[in-house]
C-alpha atoms as a PDB file:
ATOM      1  CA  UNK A   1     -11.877   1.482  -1.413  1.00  0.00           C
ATOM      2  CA  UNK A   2      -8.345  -0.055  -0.944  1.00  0.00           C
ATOM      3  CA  UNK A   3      -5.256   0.952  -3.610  1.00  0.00           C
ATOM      4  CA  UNK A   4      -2.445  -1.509  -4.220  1.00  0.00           C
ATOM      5  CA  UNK A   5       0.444   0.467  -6.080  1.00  0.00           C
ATOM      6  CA  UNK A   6       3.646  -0.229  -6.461  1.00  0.00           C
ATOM      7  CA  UNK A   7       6.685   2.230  -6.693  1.00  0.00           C
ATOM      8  CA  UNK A   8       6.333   4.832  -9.402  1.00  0.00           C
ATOM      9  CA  UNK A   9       3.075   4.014 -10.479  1.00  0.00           C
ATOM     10  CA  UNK A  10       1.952   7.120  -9.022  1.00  0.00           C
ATOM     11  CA  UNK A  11      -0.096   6.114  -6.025  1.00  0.00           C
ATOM     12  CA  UNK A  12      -0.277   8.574  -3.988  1.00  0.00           C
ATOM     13  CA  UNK A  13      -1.111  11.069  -6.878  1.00  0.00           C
ATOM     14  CA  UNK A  14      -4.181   8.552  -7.841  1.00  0.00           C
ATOM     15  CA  UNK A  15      -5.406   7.865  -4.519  1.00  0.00           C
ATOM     16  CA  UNK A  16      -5.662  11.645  -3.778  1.00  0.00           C
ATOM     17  CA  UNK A  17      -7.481  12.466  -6.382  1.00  0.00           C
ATOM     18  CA  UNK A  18      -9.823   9.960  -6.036  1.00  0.00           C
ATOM     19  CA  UNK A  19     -10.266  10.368  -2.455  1.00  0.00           C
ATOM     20  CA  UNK A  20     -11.098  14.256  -3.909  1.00  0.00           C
ATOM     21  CA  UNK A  21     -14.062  13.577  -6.220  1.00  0.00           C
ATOM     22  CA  UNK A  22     -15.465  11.002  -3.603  1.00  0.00           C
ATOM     23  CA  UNK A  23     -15.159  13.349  -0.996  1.00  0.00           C
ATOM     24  CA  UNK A  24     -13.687  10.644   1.144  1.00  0.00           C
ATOM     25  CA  UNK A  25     -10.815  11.088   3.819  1.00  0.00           C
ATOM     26  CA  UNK A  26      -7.633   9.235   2.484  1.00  0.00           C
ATOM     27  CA  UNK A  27      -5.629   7.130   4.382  1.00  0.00           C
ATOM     28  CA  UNK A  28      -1.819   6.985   3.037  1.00  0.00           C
ATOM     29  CA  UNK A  29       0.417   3.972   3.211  1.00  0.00           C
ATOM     30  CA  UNK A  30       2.957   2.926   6.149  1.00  0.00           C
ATOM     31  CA  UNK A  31       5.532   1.375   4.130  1.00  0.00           C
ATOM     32  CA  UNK A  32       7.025   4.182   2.077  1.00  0.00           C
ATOM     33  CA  UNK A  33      10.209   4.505   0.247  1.00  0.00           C
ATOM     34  CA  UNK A  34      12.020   5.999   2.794  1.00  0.00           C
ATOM     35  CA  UNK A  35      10.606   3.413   5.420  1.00  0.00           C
ATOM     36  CA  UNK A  36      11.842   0.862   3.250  1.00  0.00           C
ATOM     37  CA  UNK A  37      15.278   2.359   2.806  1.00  0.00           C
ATOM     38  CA  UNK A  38      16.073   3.001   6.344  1.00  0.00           C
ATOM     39  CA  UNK A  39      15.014  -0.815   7.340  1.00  0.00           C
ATOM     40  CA  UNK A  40      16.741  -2.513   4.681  1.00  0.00           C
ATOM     41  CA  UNK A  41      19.268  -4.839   6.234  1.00  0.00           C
ATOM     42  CA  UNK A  42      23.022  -4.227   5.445  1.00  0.00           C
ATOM     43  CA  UNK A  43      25.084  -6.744   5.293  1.00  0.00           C
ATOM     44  CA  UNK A  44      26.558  -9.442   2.706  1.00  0.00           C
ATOM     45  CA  UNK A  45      24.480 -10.538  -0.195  1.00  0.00           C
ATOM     46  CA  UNK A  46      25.931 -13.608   0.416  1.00  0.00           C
ATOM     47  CA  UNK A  47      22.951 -14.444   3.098  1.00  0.00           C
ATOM     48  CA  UNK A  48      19.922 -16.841   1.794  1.00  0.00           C
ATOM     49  CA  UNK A  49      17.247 -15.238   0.561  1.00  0.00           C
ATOM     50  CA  UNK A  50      14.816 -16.363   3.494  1.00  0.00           C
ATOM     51  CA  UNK A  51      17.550 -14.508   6.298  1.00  0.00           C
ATOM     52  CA  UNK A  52      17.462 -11.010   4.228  1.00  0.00           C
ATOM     53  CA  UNK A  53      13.773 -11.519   4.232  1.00  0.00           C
ATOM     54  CA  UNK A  54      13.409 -12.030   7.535  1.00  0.00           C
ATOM     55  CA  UNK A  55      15.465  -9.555   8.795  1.00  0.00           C
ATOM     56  CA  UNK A  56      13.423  -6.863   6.496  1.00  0.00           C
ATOM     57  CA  UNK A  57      10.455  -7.952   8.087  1.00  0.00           C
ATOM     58  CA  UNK A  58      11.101  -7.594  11.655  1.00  0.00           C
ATOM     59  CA  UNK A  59      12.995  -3.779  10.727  1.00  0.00           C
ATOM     60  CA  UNK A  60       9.881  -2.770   9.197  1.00  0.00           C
ATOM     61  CA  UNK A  61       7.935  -3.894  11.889  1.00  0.00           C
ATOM     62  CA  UNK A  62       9.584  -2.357  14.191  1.00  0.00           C
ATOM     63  CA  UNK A  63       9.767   0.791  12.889  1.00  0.00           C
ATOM     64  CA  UNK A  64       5.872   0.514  12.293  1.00  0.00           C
ATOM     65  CA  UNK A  65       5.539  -0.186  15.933  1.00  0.00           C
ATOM     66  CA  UNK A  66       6.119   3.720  16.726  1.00  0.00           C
ATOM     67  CA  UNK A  67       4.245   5.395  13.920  1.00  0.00           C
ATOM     68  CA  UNK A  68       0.643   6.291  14.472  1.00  0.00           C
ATOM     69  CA  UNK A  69      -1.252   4.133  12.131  1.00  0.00           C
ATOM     70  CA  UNK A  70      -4.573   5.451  12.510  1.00  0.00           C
ATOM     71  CA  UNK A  71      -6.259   8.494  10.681  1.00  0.00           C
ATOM     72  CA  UNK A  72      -5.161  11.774  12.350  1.00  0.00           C
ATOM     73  CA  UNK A  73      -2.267  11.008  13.858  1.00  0.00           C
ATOM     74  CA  UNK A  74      -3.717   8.460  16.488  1.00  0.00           C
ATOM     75  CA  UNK A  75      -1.070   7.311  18.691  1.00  0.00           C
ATOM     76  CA  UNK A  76      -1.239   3.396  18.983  1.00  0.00           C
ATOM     77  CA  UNK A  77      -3.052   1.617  21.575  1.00  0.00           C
ATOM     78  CA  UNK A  78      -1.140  -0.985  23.616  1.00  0.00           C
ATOM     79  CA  UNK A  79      -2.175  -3.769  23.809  1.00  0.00           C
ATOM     80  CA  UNK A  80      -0.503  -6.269  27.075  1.00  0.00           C
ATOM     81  CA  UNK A  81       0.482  -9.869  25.792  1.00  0.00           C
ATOM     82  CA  UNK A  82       1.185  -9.891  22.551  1.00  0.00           C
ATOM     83  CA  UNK A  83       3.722  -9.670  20.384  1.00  0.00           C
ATOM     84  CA  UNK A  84       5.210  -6.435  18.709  1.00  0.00           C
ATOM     85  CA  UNK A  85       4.025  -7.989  15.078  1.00  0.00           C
ATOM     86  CA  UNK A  86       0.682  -9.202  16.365  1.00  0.00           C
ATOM     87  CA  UNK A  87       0.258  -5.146  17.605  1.00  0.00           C
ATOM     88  CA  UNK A  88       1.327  -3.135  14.709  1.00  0.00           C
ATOM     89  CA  UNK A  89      -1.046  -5.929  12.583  1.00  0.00           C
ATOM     90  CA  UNK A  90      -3.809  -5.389  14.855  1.00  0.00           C
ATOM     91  CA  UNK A  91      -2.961  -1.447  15.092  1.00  0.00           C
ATOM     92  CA  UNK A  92      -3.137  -1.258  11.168  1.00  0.00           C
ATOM     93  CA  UNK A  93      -6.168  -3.421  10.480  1.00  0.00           C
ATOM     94  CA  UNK A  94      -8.190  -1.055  13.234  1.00  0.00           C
ATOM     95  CA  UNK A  95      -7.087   1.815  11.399  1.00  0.00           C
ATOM     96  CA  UNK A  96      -8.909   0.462   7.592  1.00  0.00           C
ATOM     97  CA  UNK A  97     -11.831  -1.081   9.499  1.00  0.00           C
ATOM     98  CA  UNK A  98     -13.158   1.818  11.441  1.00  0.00           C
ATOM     99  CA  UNK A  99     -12.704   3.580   8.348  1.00  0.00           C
ATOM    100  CA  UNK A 100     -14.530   1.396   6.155  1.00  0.00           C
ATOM    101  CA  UNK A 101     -17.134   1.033   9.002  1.00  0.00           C
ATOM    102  CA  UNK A 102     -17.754   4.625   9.369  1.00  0.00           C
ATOM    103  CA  UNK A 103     -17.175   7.057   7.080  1.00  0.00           C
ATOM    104  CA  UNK A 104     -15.668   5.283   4.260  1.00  0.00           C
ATOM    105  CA  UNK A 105     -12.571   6.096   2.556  1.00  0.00           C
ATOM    106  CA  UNK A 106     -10.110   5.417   0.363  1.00  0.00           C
ATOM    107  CA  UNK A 107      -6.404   3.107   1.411  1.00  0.00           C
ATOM    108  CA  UNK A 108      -3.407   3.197  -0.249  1.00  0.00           C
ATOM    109  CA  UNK A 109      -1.193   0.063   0.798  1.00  0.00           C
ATOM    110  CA  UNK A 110      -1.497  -1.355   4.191  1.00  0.00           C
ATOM    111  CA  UNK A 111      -2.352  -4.791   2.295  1.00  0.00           C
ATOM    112  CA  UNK A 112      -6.082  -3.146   2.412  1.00  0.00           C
ATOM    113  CA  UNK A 113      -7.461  -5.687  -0.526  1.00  0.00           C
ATOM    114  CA  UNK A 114      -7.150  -8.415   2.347  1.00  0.00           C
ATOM    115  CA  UNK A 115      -7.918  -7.165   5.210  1.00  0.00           C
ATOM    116  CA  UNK A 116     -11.239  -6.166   3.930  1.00  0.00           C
ATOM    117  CA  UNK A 117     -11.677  -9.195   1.364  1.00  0.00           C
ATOM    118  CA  UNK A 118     -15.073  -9.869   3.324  1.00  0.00           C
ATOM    119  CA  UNK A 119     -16.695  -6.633   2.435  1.00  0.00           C
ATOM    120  CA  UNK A 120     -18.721  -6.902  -0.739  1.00  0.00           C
ATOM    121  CA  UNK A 121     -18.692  -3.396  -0.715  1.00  0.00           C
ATOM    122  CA  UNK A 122     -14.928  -2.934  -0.807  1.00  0.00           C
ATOM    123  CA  UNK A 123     -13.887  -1.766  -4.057  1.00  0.00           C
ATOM    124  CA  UNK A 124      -9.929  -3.342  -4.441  1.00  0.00           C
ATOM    125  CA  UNK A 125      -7.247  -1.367  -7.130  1.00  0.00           C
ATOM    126  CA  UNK A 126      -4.362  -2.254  -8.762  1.00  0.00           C
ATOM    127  CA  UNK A 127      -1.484   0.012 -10.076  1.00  0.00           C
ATOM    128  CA  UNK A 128       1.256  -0.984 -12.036  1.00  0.00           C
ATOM    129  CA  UNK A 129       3.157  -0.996 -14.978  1.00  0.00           C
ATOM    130  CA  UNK A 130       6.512  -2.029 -16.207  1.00  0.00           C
ATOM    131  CA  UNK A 131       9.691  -1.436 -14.258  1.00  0.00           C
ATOM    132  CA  UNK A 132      11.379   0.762 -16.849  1.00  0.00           C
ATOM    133  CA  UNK A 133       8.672   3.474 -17.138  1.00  0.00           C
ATOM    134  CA  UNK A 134       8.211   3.334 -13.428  1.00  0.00           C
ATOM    135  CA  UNK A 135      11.510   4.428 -13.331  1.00  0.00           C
ATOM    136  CA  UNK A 136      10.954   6.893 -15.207  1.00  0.00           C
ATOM    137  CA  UNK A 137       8.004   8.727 -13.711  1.00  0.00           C
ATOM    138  CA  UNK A 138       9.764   8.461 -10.274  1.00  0.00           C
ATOM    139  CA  UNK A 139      12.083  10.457 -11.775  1.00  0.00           C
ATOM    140  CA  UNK A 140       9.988  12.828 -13.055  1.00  0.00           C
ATOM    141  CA  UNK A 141       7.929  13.109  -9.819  1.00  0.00           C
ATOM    142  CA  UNK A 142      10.817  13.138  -7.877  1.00  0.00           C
ATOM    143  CA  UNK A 143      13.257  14.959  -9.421  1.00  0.00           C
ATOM    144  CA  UNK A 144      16.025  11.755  -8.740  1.00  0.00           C
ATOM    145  CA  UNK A 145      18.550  10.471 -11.102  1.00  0.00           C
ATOM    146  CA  UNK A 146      17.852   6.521 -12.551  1.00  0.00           C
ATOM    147  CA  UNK A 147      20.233   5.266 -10.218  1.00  0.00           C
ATOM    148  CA  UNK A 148      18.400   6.578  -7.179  1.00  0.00           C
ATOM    149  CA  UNK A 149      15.091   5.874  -8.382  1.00  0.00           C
ATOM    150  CA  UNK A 150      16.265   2.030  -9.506  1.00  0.00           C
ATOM    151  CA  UNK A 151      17.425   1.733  -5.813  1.00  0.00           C
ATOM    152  CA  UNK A 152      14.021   3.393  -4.622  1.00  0.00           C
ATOM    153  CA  UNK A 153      11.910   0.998  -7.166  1.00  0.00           C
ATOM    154  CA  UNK A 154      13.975  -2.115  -5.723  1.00  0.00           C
ATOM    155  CA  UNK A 155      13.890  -1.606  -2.353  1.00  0.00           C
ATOM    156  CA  UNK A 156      10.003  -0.399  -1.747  1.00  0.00           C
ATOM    157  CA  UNK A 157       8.854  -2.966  -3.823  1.00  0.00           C
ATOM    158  CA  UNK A 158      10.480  -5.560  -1.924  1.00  0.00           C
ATOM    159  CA  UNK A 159       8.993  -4.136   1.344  1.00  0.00           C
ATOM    160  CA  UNK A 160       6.028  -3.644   0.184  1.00  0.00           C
ATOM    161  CA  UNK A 161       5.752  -6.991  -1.274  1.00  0.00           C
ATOM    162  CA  UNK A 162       7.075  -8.880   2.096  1.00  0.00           C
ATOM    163  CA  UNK A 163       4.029  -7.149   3.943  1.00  0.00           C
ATOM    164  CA  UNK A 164       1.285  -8.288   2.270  1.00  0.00           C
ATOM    165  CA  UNK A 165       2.997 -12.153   2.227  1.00  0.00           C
ATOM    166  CA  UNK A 166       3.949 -12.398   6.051  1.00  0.00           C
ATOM    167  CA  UNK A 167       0.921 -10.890   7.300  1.00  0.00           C
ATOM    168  CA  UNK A 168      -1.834 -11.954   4.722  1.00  0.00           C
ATOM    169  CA  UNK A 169      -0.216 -14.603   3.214  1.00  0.00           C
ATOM    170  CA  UNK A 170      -0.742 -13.106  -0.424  1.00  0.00           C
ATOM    171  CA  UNK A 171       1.074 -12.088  -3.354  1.00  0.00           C
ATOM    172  CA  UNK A 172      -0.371  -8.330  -4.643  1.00  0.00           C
ATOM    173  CA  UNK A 173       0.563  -9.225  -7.738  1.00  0.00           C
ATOM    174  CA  UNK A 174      -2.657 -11.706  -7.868  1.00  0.00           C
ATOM    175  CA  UNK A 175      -5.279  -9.681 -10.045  1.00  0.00           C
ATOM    176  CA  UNK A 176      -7.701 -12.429  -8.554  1.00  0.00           C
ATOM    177  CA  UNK A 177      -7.448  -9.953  -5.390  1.00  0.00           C
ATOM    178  CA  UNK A 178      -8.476  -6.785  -7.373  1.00  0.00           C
ATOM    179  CA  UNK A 179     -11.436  -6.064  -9.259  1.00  0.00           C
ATOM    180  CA  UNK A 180      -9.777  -3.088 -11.525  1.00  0.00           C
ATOM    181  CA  UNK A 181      -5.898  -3.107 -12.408  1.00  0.00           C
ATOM    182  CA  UNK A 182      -4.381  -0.292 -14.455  1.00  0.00           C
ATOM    183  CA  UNK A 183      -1.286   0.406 -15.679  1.00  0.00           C
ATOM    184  CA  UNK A 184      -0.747   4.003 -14.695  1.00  0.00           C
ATOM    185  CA  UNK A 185       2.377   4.189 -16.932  1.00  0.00           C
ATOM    186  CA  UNK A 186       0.520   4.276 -19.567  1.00  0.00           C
ATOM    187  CA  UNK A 187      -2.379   5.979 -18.745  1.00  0.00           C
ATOM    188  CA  UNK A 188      -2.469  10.032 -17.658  1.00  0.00           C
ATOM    189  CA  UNK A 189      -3.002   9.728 -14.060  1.00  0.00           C
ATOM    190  CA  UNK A 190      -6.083  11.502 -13.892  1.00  0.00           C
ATOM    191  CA  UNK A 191      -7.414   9.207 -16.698  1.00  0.00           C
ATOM    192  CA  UNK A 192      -6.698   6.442 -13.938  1.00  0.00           C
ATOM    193  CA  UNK A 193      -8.174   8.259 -11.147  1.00  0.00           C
ATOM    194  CA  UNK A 194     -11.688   8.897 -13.428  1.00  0.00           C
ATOM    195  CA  UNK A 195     -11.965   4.974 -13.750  1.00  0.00           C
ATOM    196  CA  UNK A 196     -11.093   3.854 -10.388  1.00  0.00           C
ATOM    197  CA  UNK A 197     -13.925   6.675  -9.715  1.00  0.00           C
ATOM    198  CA  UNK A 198     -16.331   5.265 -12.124  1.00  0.00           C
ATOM    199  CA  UNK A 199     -15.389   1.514 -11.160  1.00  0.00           C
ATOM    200  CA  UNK A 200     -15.821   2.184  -7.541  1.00  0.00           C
ATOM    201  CA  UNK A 201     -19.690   4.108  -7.839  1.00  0.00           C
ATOM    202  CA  UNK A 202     -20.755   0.849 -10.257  1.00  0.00           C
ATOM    203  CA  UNK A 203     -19.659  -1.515  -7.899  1.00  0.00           C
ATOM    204  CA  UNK A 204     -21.164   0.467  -4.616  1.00  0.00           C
ATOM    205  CA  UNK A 205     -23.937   0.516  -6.824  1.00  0.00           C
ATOM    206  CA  UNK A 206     -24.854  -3.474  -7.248  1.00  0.00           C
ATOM    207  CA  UNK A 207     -22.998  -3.894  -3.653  1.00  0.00           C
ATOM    208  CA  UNK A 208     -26.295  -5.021  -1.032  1.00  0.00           C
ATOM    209  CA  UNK A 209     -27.583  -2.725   1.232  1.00  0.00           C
END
């Protein structure tokens, strides 16, 4: 199962609990708020759009390149002649496969939806909801003011959102890529987590053996 959430529509909180009453092992994103804060370029907003962009990208790369992806704490394993994008892609996509190839699990971020696309049995979730009461429930969960948790909402959303598009080539906004999408704002969060539960068992259901 693969989790698409963006910022303060209480990912981590869903995917936890779901991973829970599955009894699954849950694998927790790489591009977090603080991840996004410390690679977001400084520097005059007068640059295009396309520069900032790129030079987002290739900080959050980089500071992927030295995290262990994997499940457990896995250190990454080098790979000779090829590029420090083409690892920490290869690196991440290892980590979701051997989980989905062995003992299942559940994946928040790490553009999961397409990297395991080809998997009838993947089961692909969407969180969202609209920017002011994610705002709102980051401050809540975070105990932040509405200036912070604007910034936070801004800047991880951004990332996030830059991921999926240079590596996959996708927007996550496209529902097309999800088969259940939920707006956890207005939902309890434990109301979400029961019907990504529920979604997930009827679709592993009808899924071919």
């Amino acid at each position: 199962m693969t989790i698409s959430a963006t910022y303060g529509a209480g990912g981590t909180t869903i995917g936890r609990a779901v991973a829970d009453e599955l009894r699954l092992p849950f694998l927790e994103r790489v591009v977090t708020p603080h991840l996004a804060r410390q690679t977001t370029p400084a520097g005059p907003e007068s640059l295009a759009d396309d520069e900032r962009h790129e030079r987002l990208f290739q900080r959050i790369v980089e500071a992927l390149a030295g995290l262990p992806l994997a499940l457990g704490g896995a250190a990454p394993t080098p790979v000779e002649d090829v590029s420090t994008e083409e690892r920490v892609r290869a690196d991440v996509e290892a980590s979701i496969r051997n989980l989905a190839t062995t003992t299942g699990g559940v994946v928040l971020g790490r553009a999961g939806m397409a990297v395991l696309a080809d998997r009838p049995d993947a089961f692909h979730v969407r969180l969202d909801g609209p920017k002011p009461r994610r705002i709102s429930a980051a401050m809540a969960r975070e105990a932040i003011d509405e200036a912070e948790a604007t910034r936070r909402l801004r800047e991880t959303d951004k990332a996030r959102a830059l991921y999926v598009r240079r590596f996959y080539d996708r927007d996550p906004r496209d529902c097309t890529l999800y088969h259940l999408v939920l707006d956890s704002t207005a939902l309890p969060l434990d109301v979400c987590a029961d019907l990504i539960v529920r979604g997930a068992r009827a679709v592993w259901q009808a899924a071919p053996s």
